[in-house]
Every structure is written in structure tokens, then in C-alpha cells.
PDB file of N, CA and C in Angstrom:
ATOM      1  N   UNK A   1      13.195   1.851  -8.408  1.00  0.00           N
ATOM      2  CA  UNK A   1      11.916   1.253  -8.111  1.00  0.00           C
ATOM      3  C   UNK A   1      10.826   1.995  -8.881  1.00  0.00           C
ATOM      4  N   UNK A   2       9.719   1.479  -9.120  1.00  0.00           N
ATOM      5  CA  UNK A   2       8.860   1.468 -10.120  1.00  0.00           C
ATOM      6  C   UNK A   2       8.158   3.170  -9.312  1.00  0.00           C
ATOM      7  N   UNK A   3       7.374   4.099  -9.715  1.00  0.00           N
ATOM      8  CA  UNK A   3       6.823   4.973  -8.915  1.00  0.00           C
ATOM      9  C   UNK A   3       5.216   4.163  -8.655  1.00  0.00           C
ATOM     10  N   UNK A   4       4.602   4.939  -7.610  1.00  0.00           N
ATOM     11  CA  UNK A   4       3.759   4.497  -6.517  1.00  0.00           C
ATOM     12  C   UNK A   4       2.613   5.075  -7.214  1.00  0.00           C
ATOM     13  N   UNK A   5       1.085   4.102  -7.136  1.00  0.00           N
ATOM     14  CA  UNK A   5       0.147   5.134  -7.517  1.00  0.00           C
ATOM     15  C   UNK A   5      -0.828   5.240  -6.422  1.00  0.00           C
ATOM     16  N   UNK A   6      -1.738   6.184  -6.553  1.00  0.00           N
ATOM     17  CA  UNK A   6      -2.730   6.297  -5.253  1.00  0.00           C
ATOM     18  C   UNK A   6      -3.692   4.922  -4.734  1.00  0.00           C
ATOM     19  N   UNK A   7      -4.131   4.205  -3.599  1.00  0.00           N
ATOM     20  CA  UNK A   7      -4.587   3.320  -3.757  1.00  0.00           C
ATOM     21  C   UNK A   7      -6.367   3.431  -3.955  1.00  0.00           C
ATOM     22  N   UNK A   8      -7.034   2.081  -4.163  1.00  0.00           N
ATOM     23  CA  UNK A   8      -8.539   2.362  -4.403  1.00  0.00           C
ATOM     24  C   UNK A   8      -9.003   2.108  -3.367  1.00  0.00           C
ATOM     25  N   UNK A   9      -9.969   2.454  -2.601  1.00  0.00           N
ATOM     26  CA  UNK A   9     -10.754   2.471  -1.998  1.00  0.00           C
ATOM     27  C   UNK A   9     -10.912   0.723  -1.230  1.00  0.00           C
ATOM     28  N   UNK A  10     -10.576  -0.250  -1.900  1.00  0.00           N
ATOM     29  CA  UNK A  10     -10.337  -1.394  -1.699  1.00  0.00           C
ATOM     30  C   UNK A  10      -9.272  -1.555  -1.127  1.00  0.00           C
ATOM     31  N   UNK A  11      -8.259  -1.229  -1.949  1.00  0.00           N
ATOM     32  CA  UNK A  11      -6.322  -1.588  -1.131  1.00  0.00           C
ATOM     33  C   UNK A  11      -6.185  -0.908   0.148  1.00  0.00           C
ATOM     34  N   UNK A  12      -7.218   0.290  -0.017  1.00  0.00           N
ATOM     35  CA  UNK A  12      -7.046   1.440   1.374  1.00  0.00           C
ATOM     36  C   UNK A  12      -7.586   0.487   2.591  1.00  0.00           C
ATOM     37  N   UNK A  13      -8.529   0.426   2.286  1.00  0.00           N
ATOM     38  CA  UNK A  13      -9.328  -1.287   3.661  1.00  0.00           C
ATOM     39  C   UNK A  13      -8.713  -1.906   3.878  1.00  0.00           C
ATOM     40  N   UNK A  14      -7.935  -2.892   2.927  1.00  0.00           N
ATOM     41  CA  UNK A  14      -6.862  -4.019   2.928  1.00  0.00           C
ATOM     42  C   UNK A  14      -5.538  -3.425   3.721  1.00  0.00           C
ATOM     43  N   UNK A  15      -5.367  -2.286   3.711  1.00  0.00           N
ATOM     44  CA  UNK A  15      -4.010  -1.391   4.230  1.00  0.00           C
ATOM     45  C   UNK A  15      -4.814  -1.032   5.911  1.00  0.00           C
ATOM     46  N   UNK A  16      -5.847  -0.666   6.344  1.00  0.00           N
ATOM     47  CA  UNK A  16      -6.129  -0.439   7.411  1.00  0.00           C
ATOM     48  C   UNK A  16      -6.309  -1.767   8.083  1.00  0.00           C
ATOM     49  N   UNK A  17      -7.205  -2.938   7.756  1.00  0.00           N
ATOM     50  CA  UNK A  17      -6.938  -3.837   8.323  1.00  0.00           C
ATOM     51  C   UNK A  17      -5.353  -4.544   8.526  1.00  0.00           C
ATOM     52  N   UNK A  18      -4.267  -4.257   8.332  1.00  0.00           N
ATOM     53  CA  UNK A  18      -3.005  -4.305   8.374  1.00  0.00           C
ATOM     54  C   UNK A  18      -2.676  -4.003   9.159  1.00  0.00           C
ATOM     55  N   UNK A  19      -3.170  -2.676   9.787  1.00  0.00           N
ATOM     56  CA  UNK A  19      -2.632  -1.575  10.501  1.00  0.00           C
ATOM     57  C   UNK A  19      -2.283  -0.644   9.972  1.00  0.00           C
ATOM     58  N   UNK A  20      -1.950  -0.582   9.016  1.00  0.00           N
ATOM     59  CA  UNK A  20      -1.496   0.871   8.899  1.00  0.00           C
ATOM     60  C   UNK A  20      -2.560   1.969   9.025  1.00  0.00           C
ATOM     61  N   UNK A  21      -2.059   3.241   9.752  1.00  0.00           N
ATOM     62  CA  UNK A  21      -3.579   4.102   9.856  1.00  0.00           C
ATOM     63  C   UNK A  21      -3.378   5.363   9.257  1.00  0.00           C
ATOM     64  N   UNK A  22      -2.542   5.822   8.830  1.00  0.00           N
ATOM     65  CA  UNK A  22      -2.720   7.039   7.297  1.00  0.00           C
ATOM     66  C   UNK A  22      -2.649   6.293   6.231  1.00  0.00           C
ATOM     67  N   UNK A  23      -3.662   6.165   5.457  1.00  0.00           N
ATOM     68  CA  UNK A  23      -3.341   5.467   4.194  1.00  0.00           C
ATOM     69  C   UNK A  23      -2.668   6.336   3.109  1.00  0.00           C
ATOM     70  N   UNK A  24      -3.309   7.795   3.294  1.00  0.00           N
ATOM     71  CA  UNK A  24      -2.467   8.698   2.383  1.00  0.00           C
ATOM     72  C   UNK A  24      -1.343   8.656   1.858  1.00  0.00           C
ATOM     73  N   UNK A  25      -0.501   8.308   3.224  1.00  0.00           N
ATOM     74  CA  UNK A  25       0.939   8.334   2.988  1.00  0.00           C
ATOM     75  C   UNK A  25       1.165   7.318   2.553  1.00  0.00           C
ATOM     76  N   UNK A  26       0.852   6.446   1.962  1.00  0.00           N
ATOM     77  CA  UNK A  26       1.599   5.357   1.386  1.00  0.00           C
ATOM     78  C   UNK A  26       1.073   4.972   0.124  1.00  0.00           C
ATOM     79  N   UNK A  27       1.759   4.573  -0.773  1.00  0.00           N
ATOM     80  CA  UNK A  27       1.751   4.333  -2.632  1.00  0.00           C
ATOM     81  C   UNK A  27       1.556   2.926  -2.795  1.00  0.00           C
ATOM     82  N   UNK A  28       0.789   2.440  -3.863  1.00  0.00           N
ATOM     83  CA  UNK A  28       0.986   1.070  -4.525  1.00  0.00           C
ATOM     84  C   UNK A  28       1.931   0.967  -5.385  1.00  0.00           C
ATOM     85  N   UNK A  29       2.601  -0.301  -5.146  1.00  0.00           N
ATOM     86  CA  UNK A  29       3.693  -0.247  -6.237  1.00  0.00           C
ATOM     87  C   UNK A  29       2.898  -1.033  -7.186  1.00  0.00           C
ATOM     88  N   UNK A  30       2.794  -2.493  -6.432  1.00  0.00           N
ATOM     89  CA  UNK A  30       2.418  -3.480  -6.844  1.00  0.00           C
ATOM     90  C   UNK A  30       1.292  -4.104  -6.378  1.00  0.00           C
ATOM     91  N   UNK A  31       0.230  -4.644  -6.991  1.00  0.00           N
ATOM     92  CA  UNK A  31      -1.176  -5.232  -6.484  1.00  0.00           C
ATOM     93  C   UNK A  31      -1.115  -6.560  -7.462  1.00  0.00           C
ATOM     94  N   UNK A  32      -0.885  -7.552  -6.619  1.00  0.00           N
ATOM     95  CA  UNK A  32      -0.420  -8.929  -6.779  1.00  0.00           C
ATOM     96  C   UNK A  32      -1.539  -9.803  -6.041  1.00  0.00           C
ATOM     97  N   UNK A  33      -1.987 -10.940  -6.662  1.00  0.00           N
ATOM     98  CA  UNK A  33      -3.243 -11.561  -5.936  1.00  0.00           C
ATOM     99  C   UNK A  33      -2.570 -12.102  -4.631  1.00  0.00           C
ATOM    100  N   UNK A  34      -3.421 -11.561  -3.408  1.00  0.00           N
ATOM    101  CA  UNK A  34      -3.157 -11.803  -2.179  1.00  0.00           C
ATOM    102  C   UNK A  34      -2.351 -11.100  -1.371  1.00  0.00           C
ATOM    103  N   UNK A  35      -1.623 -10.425  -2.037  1.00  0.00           N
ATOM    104  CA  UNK A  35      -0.628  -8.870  -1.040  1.00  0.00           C
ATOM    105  C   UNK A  35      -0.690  -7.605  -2.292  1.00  0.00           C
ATOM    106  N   UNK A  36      -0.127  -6.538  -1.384  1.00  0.00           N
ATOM    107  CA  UNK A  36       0.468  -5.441  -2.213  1.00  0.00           C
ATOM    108  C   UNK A  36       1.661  -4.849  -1.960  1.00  0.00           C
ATOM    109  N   UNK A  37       2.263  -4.350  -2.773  1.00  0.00           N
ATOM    110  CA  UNK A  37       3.018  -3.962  -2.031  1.00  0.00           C
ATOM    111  C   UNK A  37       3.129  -2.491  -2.106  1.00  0.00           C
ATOM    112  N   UNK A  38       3.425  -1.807  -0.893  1.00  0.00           N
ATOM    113  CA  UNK A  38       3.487  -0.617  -0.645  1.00  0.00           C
ATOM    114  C   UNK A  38       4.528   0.418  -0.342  1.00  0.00           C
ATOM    115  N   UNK A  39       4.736   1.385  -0.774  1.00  0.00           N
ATOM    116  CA  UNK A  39       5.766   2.883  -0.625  1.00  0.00           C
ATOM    117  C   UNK A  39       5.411   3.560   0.130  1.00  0.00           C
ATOM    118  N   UNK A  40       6.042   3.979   1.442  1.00  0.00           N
ATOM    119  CA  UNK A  40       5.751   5.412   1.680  1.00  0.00           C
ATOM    120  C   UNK A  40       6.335   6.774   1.079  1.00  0.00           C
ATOM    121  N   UNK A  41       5.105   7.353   1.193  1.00  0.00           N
ATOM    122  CA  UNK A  41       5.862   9.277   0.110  1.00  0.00           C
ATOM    123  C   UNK A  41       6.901   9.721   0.479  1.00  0.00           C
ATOM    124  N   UNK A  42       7.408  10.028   1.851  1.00  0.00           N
ATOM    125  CA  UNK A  42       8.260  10.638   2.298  1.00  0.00           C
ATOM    126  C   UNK A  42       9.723   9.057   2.268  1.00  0.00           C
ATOM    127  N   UNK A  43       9.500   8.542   3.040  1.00  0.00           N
ATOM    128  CA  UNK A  43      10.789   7.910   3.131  1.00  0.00           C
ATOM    129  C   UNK A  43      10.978   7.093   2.387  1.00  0.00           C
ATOM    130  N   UNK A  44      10.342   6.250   1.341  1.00  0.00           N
ATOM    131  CA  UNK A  44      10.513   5.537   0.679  1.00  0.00           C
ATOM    132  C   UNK A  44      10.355   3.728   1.452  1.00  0.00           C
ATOM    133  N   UNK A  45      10.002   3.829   2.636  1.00  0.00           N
ATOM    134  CA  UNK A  45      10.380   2.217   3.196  1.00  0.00           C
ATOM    135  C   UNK A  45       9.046   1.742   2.904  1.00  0.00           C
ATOM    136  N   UNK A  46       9.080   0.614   2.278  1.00  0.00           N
ATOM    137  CA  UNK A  46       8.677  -0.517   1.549  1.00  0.00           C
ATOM    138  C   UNK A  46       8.070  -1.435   2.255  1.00  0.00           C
ATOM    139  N   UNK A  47       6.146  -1.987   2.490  1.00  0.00           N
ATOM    140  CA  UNK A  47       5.969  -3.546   2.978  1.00  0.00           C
ATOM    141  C   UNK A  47       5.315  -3.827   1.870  1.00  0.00           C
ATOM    142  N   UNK A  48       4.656  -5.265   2.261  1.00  0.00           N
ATOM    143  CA  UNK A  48       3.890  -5.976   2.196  1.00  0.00           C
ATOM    144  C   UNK A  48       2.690  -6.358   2.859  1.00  0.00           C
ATOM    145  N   UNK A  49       1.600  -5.897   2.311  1.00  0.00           N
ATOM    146  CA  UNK A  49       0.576  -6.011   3.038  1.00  0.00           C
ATOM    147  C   UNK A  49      -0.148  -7.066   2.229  1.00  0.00           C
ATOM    148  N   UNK A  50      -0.850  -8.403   3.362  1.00  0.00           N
ATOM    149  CA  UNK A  50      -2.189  -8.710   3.084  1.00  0.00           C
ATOM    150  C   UNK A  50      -3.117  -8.563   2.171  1.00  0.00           C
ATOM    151  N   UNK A  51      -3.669  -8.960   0.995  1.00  0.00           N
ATOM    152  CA  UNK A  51      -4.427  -7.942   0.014  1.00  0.00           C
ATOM    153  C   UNK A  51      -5.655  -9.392   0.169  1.00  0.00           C
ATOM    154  N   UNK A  52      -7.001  -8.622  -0.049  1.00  0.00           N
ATOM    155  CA  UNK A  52      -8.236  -9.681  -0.170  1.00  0.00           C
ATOM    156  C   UNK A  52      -8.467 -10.700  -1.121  1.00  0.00           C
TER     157      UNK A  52
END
């Protein structure tokens, strides 16, 4: 799988309205119109979030 980069300030919003609530921990793989998709650092498990 592709490596993860830090998200912007935008994807981080788009990731809290999701739910998720450390954004730290988790990588962009992919930023695709209308989702992203996301890595976590440590374990590697993989969603899809919602994107604006």
C-alpha cells in the first residue's frame, strides 16, 4: 500500500466530523472527490471517510 501523508487542516475537519477524534494518528492515502481514504500509524487498518 501506497505510504500515508499528514492531513491538511481541511481533511483533519472532514476526519472529525466522521468521528474520528485523534486525527494525528491517522495518514492520507488517498484524497478522492467526496471521501478519503485513511491509514492508521500504528496498525495499519484502513477507512473511508466522507470528504467535503
Amino acid at each position: 500500500m501506497k505510504s500515508g501523508k499528514r492531513p491538511t487542516g481541511r481533511q483533519r475537519k472532514a476526519m472529525e466530523w466522521a468521528g474520528i477524534r485523534d486525527t494525528k494518528e491517522w495518514l492520507v492515502v488517498k484524497s478522492l472527490q467526496g471521501e478519503l481514504l485513511i491509514v492508521h500509524r500504528m496498525t495499519g487498518q484502513t477507512k473511508e471517510v466522507p470528504n467535503e
